[in-house]
C-alpha atoms as a PDB file:
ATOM      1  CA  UNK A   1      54.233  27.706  55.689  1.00  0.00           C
ATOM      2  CA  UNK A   2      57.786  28.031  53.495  1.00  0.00           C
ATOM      3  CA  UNK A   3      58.722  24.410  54.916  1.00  0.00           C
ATOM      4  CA  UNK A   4      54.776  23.142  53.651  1.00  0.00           C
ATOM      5  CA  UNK A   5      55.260  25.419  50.168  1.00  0.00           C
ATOM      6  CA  UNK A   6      58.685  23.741  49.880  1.00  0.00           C
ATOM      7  CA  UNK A   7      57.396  19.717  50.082  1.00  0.00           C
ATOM      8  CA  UNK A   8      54.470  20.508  47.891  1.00  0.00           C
ATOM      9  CA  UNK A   9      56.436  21.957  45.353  1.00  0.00           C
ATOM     10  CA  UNK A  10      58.936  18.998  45.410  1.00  0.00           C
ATOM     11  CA  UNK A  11      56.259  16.664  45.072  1.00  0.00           C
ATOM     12  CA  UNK A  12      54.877  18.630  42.368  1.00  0.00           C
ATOM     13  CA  UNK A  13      58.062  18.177  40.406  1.00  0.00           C
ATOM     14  CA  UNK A  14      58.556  14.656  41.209  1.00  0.00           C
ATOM     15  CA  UNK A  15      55.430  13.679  39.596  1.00  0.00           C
ATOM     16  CA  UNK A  16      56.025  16.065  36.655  1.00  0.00           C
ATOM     17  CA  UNK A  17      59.416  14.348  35.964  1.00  0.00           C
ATOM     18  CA  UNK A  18      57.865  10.750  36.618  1.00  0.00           C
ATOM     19  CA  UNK A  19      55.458  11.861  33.772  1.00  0.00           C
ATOM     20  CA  UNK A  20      57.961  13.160  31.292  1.00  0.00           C
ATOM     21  CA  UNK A  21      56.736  16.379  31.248  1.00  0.00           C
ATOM     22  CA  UNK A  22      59.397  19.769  31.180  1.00  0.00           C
ATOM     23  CA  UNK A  23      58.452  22.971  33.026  1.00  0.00           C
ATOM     24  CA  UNK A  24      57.384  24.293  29.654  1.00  0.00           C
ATOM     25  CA  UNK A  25      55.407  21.876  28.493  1.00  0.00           C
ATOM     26  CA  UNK A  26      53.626  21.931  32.052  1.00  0.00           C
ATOM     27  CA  UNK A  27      53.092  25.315  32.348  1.00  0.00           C
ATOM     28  CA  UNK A  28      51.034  25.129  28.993  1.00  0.00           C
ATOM     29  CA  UNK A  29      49.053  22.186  30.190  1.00  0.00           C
ATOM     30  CA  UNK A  30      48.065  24.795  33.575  1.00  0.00           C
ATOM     31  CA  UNK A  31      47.545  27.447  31.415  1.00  0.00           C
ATOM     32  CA  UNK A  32      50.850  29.118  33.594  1.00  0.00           C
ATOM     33  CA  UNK A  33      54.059  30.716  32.295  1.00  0.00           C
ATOM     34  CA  UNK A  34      57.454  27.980  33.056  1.00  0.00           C
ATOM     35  CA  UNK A  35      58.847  30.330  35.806  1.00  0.00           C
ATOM     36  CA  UNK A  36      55.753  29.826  37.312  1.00  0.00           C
ATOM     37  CA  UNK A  37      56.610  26.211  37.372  1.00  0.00           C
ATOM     38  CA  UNK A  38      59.632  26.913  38.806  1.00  0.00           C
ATOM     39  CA  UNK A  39      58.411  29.048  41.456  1.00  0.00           C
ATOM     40  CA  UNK A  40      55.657  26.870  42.598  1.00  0.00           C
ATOM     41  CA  UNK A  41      58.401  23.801  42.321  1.00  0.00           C
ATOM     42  CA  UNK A  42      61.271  25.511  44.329  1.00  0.00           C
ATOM     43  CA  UNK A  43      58.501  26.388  47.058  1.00  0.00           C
ATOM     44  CA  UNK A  44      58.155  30.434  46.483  1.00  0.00           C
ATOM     45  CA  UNK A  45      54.907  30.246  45.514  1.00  0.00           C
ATOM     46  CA  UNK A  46      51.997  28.204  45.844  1.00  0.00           C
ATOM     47  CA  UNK A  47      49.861  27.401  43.201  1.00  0.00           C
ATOM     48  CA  UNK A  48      45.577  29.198  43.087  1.00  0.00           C
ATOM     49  CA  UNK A  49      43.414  26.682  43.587  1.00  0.00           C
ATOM     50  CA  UNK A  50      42.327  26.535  40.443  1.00  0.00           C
ATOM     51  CA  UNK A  51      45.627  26.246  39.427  1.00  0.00           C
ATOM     52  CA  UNK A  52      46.595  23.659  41.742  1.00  0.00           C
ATOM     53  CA  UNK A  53      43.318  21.038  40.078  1.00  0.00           C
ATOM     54  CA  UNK A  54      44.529  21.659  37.029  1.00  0.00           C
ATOM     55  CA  UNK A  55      47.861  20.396  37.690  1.00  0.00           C
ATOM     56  CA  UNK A  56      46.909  17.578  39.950  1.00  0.00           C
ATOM     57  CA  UNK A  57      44.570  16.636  36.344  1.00  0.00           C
ATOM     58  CA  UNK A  58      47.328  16.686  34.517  1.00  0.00           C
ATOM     59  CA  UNK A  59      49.217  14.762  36.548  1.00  0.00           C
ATOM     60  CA  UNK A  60      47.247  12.226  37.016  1.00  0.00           C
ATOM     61  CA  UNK A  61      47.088  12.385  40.845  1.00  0.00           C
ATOM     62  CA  UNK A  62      44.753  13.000  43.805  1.00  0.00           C
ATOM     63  CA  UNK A  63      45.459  15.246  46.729  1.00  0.00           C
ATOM     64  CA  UNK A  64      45.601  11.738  48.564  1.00  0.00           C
ATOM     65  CA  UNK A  65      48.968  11.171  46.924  1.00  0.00           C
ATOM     66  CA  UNK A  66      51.068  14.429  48.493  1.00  0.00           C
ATOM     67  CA  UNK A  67      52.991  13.409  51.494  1.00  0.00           C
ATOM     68  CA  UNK A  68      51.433  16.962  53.364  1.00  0.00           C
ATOM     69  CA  UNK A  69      49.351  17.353  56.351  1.00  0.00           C
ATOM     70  CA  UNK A  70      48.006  20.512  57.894  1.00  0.00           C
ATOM     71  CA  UNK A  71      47.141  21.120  60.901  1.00  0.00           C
ATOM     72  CA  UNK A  72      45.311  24.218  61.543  1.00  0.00           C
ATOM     73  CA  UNK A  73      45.790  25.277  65.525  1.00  0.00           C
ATOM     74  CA  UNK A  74      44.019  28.114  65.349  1.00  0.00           C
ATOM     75  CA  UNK A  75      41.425  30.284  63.401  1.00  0.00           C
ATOM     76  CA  UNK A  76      43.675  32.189  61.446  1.00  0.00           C
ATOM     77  CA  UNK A  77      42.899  29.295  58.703  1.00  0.00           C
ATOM     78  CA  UNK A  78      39.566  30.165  58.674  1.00  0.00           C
ATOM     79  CA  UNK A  79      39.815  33.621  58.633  1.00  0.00           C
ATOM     80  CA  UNK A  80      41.990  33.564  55.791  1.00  0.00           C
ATOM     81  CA  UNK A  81      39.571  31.630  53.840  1.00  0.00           C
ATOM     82  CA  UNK A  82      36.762  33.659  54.676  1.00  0.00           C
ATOM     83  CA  UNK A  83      38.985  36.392  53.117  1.00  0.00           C
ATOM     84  CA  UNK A  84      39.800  34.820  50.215  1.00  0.00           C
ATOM     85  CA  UNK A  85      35.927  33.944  49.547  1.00  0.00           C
ATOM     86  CA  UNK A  86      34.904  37.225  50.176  1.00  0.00           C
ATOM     87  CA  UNK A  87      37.226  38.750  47.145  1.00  0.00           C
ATOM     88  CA  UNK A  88      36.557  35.925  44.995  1.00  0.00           C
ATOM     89  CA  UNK A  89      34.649  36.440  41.325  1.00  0.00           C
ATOM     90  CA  UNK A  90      31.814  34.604  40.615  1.00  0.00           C
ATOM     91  CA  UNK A  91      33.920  32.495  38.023  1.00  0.00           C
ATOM     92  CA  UNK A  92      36.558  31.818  41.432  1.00  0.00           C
ATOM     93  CA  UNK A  93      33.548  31.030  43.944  1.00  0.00           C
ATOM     94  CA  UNK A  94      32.738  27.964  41.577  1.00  0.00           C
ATOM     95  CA  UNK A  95      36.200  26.776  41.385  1.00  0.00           C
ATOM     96  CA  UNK A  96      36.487  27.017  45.380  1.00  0.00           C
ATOM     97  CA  UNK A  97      32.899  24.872  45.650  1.00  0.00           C
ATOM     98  CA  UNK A  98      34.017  22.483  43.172  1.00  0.00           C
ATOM     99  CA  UNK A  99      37.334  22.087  45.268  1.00  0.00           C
ATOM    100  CA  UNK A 100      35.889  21.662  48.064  1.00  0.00           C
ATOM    101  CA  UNK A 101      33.370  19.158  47.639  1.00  0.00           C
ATOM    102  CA  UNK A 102      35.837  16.733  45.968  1.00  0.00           C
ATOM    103  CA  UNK A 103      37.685  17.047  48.896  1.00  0.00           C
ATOM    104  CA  UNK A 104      34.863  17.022  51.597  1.00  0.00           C
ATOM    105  CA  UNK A 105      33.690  13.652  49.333  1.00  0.00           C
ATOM    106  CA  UNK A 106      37.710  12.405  49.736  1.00  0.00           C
ATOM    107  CA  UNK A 107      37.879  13.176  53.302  1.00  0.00           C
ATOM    108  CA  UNK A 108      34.955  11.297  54.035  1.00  0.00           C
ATOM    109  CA  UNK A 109      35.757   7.970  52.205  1.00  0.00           C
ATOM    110  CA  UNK A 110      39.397   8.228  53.465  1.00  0.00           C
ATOM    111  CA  UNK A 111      37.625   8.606  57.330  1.00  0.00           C
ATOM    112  CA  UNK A 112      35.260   5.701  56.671  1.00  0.00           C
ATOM    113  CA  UNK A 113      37.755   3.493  55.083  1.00  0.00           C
ATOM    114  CA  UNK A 114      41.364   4.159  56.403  1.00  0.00           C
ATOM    115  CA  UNK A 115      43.709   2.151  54.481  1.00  0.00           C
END
């Protein structure tokens, strides 16, 4: 998961720099504080979903454009999002349906047209 935190993060700064933006400037866009940024960017953290949207908005990206796949091997993935739904506000459970539908919607049109 450190190796997967790691990539995203790098990715994340890559298209920050490509877009001119500074940590600080970022971090107000998210709504974040800059070490944050950093953390997320160096791979300690990963972003909350919500988080995570905002940035890719931002941005001006798609999830389509990280160079990341997971594989999940086991249910431990699901279990962990079963957790994380289950302790989620009301204001947290819409972000999570929003999120993923888009990417139920991307999945599908990547699956029916592969490029």
């Amino acid at each position: 998961m450190e190796k997967m935190n790691k990539k995203i993060g790098k990715q994340i700064q890559k298209y920050r720099r490509l877009r001119g933006l500074t940590q600080q400037d970022f971090a107000k866009e998210i709504g974040v504080t800059e070490k944050q940024i950093s953390k997320i960017e160096t791979g300690v953290h990963y972003p909350k979903f919500c988080n995570f949207i905002k940035m890719l908005d931002v941005l001006g990206i798609e999830m389509k454009d990280f160079d990341t796949k997971v594989e999940v091997k086991d249910n431990s993935t699901k279990s962990s999002i079963i957790k994380i739904i289950n302790r989620a506000s009301e204001e947290e459970l819409m972000c999570y349906s929003s999120i993923i539908k888009n990417i139920h919607k991307m999945y599908n049109k990547i699956r029916k047209n592969p490029e």
